[in-house]
Protein backbone atom coordinates (compact mmCIF):
# COMPACT_ATOMS: atom_id res chain seq x y z
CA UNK A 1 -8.42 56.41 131.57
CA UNK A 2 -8.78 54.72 134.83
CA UNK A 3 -7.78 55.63 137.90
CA UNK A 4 -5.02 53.02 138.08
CA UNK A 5 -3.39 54.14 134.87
CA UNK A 6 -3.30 57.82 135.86
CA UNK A 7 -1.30 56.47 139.19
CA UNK A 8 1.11 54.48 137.12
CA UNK A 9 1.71 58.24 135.17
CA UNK A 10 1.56 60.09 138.65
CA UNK A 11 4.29 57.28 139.55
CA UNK A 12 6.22 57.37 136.88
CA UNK A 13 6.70 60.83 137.07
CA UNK A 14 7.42 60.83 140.29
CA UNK A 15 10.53 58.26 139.81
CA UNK A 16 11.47 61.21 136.53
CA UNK A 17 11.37 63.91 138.91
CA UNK A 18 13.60 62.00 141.82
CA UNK A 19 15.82 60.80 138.97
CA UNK A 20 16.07 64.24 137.23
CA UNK A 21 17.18 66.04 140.44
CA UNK A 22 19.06 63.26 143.09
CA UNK A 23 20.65 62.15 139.54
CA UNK A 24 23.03 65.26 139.74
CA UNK A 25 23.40 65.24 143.31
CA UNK A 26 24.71 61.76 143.01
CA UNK A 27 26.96 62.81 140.17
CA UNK A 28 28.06 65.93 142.27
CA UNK A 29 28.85 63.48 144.85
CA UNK A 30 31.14 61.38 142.50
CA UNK A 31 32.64 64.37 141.01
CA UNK A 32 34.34 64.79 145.05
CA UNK A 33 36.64 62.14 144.06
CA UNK A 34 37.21 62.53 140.22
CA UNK A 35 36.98 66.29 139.90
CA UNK A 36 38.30 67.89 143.13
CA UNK A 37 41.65 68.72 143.76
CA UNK A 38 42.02 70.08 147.40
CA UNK A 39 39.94 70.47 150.72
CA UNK A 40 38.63 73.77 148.76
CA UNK A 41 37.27 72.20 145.70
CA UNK A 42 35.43 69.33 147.76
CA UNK A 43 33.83 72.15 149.69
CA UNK A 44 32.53 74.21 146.99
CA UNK A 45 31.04 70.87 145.30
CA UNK A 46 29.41 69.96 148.81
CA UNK A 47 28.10 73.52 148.58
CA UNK A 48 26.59 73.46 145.36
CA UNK A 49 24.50 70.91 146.44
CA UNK A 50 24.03 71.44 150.15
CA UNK A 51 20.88 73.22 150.05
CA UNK A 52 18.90 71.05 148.15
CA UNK A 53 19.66 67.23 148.06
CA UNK A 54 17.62 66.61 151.14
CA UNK A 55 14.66 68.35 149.27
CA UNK A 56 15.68 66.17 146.26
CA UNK A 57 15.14 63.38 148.31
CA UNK A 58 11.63 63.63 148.97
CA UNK A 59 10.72 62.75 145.50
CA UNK A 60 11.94 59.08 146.68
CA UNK A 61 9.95 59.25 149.31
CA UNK A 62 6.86 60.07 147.79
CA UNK A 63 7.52 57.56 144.88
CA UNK A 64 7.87 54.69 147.70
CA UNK A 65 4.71 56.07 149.12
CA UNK A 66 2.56 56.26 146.28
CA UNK A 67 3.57 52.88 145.51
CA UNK A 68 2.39 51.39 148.67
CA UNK A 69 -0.96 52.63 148.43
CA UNK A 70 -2.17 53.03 144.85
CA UNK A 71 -0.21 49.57 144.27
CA UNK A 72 0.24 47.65 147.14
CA UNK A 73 0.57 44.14 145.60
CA UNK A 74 3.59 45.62 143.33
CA UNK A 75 5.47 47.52 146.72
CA UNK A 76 5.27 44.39 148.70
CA UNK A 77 6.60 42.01 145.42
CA UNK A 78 9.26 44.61 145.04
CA UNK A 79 9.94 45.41 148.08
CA UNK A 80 10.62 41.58 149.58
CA UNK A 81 12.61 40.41 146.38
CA UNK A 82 14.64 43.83 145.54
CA UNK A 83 15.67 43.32 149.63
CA UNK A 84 19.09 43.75 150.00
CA UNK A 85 19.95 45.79 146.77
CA UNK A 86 17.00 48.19 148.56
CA UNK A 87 18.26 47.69 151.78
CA UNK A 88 22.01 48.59 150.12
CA UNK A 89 20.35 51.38 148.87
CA UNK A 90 18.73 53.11 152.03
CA UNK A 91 21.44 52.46 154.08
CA UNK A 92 23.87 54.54 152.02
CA UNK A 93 21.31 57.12 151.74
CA UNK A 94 21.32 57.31 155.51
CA UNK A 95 25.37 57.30 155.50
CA UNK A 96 25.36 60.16 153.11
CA UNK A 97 22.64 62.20 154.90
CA UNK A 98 24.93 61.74 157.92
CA UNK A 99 28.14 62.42 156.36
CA UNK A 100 26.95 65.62 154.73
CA UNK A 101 25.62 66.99 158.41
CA UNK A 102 29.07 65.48 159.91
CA UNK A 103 31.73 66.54 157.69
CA UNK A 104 32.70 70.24 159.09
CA UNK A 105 31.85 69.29 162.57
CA UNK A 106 35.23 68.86 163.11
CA UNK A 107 38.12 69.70 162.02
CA UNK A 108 40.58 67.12 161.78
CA UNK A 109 42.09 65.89 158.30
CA UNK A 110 41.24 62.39 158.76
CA UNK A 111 37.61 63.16 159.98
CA UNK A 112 36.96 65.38 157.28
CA UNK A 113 38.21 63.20 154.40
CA UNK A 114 36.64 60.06 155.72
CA UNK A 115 33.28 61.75 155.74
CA UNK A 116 33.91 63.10 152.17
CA UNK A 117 34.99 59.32 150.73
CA UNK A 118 31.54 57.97 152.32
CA UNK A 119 29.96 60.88 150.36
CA UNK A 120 31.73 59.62 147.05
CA UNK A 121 31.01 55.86 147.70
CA UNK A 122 27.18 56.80 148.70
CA UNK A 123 26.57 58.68 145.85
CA UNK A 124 28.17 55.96 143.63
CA UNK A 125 26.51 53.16 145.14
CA UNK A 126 22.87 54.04 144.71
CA UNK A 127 23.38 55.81 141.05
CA UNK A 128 24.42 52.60 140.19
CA UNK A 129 21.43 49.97 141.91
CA UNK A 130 18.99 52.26 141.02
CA UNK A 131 19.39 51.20 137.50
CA UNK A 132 19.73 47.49 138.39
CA UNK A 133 16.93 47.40 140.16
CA UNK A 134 14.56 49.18 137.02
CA UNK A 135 16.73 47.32 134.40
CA UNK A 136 14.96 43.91 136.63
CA UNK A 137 11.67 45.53 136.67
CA UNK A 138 11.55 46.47 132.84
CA UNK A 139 13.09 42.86 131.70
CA UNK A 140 10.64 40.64 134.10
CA UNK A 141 11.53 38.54 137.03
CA UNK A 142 10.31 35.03 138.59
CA UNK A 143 7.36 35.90 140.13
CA UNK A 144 4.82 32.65 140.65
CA UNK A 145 1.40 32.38 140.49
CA UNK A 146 0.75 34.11 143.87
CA UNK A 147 2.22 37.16 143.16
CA UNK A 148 5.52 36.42 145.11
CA UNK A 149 8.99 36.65 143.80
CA UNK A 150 11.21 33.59 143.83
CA UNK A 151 14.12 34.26 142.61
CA UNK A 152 17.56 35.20 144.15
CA UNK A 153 19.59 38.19 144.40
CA UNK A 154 21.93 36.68 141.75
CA UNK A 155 18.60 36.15 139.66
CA UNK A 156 19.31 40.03 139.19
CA UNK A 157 22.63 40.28 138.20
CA UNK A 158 22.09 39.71 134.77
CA UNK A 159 23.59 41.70 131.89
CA UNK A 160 20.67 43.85 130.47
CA UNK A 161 20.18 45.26 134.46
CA UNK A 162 24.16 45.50 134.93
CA UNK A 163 24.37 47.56 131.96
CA UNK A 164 21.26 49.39 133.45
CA UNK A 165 23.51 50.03 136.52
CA UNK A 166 26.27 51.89 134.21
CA UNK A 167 24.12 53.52 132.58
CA UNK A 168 22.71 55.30 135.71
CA UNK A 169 25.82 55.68 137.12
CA UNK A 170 27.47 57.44 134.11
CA UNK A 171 23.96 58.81 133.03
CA UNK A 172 23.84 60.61 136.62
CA UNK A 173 27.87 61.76 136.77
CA UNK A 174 27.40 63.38 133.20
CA UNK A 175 24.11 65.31 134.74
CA UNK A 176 26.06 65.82 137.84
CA UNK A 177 29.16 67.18 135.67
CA UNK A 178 27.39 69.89 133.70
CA UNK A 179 25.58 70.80 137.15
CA UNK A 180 28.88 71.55 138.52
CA UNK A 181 29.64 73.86 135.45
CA UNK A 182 26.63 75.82 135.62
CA UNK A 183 26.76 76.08 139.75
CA UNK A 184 30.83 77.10 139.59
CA UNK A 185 33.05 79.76 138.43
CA UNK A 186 36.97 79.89 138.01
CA UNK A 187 39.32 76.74 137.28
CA UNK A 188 36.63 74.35 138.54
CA UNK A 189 34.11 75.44 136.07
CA UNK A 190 36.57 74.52 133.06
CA UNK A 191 37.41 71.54 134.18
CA UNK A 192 33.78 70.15 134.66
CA UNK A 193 33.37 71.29 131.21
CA UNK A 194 36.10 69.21 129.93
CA UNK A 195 35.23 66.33 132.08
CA UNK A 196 31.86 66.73 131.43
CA UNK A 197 32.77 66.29 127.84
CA UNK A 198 34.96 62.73 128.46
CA UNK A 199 32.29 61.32 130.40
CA UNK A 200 29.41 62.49 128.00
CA UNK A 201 30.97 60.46 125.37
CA UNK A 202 31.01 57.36 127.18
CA UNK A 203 27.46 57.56 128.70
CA UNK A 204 25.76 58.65 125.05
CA UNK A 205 27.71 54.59 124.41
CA UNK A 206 26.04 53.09 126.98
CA UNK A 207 22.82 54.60 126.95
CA UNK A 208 22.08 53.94 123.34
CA UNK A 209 23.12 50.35 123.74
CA UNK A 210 20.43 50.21 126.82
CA UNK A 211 17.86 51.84 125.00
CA UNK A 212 18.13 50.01 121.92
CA UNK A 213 18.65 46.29 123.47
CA UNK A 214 14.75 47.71 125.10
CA UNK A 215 13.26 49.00 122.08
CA UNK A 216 14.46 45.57 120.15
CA UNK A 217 12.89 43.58 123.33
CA UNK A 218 9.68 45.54 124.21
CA UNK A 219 9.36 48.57 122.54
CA UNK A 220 6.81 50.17 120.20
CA UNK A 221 6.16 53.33 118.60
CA UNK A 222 5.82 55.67 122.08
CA UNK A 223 8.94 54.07 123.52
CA UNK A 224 10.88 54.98 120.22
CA UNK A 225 9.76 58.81 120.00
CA UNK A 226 11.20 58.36 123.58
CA UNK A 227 14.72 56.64 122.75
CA UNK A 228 15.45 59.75 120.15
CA UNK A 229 14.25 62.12 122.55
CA UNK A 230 16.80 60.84 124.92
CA UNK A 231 19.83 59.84 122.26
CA UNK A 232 19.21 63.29 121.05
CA UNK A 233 19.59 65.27 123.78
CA UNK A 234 22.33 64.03 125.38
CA UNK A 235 24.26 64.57 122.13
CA UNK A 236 23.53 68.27 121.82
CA UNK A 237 23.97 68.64 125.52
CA UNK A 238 27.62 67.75 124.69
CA UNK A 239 27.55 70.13 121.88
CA UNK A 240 26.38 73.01 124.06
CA UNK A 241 28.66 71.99 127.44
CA UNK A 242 31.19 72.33 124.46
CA UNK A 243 30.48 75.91 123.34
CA UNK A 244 29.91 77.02 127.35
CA UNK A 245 26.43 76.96 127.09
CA UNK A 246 26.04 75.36 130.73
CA UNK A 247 22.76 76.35 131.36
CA UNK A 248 21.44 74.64 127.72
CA UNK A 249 23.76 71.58 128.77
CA UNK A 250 21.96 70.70 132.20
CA UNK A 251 18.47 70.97 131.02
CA UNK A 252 19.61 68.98 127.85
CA UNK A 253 21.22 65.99 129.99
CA UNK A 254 17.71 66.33 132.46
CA UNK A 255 15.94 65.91 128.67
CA UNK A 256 17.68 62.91 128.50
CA UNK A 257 17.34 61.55 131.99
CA UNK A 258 13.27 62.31 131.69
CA UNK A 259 12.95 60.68 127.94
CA UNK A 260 14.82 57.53 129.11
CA UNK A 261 12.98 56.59 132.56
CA UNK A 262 9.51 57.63 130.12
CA UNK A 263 10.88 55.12 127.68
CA UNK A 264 11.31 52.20 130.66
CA UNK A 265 7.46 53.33 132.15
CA UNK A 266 6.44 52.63 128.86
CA UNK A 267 7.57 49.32 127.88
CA UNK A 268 6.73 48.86 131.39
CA UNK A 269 2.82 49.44 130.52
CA UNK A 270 0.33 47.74 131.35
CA UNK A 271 2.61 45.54 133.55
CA UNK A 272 4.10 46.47 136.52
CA UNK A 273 6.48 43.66 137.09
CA UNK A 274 6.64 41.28 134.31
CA UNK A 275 7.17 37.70 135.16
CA UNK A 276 10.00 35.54 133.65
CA UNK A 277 7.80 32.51 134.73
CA UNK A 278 4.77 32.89 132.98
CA UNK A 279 3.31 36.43 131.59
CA UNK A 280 -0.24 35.70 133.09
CA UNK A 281 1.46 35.68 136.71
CA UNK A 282 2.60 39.34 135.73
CA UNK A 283 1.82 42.18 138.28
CA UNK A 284 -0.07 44.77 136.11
CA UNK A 285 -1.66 48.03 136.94
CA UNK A 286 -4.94 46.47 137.26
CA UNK A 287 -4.49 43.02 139.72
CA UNK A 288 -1.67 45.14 141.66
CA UNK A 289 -3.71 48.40 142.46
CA UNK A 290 -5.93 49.39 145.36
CA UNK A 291 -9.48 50.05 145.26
CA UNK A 292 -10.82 52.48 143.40
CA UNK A 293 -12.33 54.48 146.48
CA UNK A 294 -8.27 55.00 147.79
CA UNK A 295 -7.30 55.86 144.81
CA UNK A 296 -9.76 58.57 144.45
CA UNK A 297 -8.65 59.84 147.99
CA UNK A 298 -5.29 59.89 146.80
CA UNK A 299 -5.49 61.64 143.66
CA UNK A 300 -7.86 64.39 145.73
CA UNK A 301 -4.78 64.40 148.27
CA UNK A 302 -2.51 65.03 145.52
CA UNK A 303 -4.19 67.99 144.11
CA UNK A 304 -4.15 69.51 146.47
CA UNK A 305 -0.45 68.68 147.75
CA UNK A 306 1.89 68.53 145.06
CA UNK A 307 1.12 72.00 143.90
CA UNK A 308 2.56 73.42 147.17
CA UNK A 309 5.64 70.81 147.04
CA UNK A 310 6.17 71.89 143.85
CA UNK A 311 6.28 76.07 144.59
CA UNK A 312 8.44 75.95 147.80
CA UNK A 313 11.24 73.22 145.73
CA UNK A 314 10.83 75.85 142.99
CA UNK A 315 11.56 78.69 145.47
CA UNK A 316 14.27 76.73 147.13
CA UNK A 317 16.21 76.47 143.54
CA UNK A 318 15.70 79.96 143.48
CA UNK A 319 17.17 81.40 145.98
CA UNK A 320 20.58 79.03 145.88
CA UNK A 321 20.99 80.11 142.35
CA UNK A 322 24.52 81.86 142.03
CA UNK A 323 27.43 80.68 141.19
CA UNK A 324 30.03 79.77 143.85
CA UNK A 325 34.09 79.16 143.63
CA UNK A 326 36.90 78.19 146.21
CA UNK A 327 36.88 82.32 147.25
CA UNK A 328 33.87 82.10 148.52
CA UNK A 329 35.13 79.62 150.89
CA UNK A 330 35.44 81.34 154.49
CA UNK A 331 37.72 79.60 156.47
CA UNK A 332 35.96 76.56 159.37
CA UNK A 333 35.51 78.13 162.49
CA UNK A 334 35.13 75.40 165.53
């Protein structure tokens, strides 16, 4: 294996991991408006993700960078014609990093509930372009012969990456649901179960239909074993959010959130960014990627790195583990 093809893995799981864990942060921060009742419940589901979504967020991060070096000719095509559904995308991330550091700073009614609704609209804005914008990458856009895309921003409102988009969105709500069960206790906990199961139901719809319309477009064997990997897990994580089983239910709905994103990466293969115009003006791993000697610095870089990333996240998890509820709560103090 070349040294470009273990960077598109090293990608790839890098956009799994960032899915996997801002996927239920987003959900957690959809849940404020569909799941919470008072002040009190919108604080405890702030809380159960307060601690870590700023960690979570480094997996994007690294993604981007890893992109821009190992393949720089695939960053800059994405980069200039994704624009303004990326641009969309980083600005609400900066919104919601602000609104999460704002929110109890003061403690007005109106201050405090207009810093929760950007939360809501932030979270539910990006869960749903992120899978636009990989529904576009998967399905091919106009690229031309010098590597540029020339298309328009309606080019990528198209049906297969629209359904994409709610597939994400309820995809990352489900994850973000059963997350809530396992990281609450008392009223709230039950009724993330039972919304959990409502919205489980209508994303196991949707992401069947997605996964099928890609294995009947560009799948083969690997992408398959992937699409029942996914199917399957999200259906028994509604079986075991059913019996209480939270614990079995979030790592069954991350199952599912790893199998699908493996199943895109791999119709995706050798390509990077098919091209709608012609498949021989395709970005692939090979025309797209740096030189061999940077990529041999990087993957050196990353030995060393990720390993450490990896322990302190680990430890982070850790030590927020418990359970919290509305009476742990303490009153703001300003």
């Amino acid at each position: 294996m070349e040294l470009h093809d273990v960077w598109f893995v090293l990608i790839a799981i890098l956009w799994i991991g960032y899915f996997f864990l801002e996927g239920f942060d987003f959900g957690v921060g959809v849940l404020t408006r569909l799941l919470a009742r008072d002040r009190a419940e919108k604080r405890v589901l702030i809380n159960t993700i307060g601690p870590v979504w700023d960690g979570n967020e480094v997996w994007l991060l690294t993604a981007g960078g890893a992109t821009f070096a190992a393949f720089p000719e695939w960053y800059a095509t994405l980069f200039s014609g994704f624009y303004l559904p990326l641009l969309l995308i980083l600005v609400c991330l900066i919104i919601r990093g602000v609104a999460f550091e704002y929110r109890a700073k003061r403690p007005e009614e109106d201050w405090q509930r207009n810093w929760e609704t950007a939360i809501f609209w932030t979270s539910l804005i990006p869960a749903f372009l992120w899978g636009v914008a990989f529904g576009n990458i998967v399905r091919g856009v106009k690229i031309d012969a010098e590597f540029e895309y020339v298309g328009n921003v309606w080019d990528l409102l198209n049906p297969y990456a629209l359904l994409g988009g709610l597939v994400t969105l309820t995809l990352f709500t489900f994850h973000g649901t059963v997350f809530t069960a396992l990281k609450t206790v008392g009223e709230i906990r039950e009724r993330a179960r039972r919304l959990a199961l409502r919205v489980g139901l209508v994303t196991a719809v949707l992401v069947s239909a997605f996964l099928l319309w890609t294995q009947a477009d560009k799948g083969d064997g690997a992408s398959l074993v992937a699409l029942v990997v996914a199917v399957t897990a999200l259906v028994a994580a509604l079986f075991t959010n059913r019996a209480g089983r939270e614990g079995w239910s979030f790592t069954l709905s991350g199952v599912t959130i790893v199998a699908a994103v493996a199943m895109l990466f791999l119709t995706l293969f050798p390509n990077v960014m098919p091209s709608t115009l012609d498949a021989d003006w395709s970005l692939t791993v090979t025309n797209a990627s740096s030189s061999p000697y940077t990529l041999k610095i990087m993957t050196w870089l990353a030995v060393i790195a990720t390993p450490l990333v990896l322990l302190y996240q680990g430890w982070t998890y850790w030590v927020f583990r418990k359970r919290i509820g509305t009476q742990h709560i303490a009153d703001p103090v300003h």
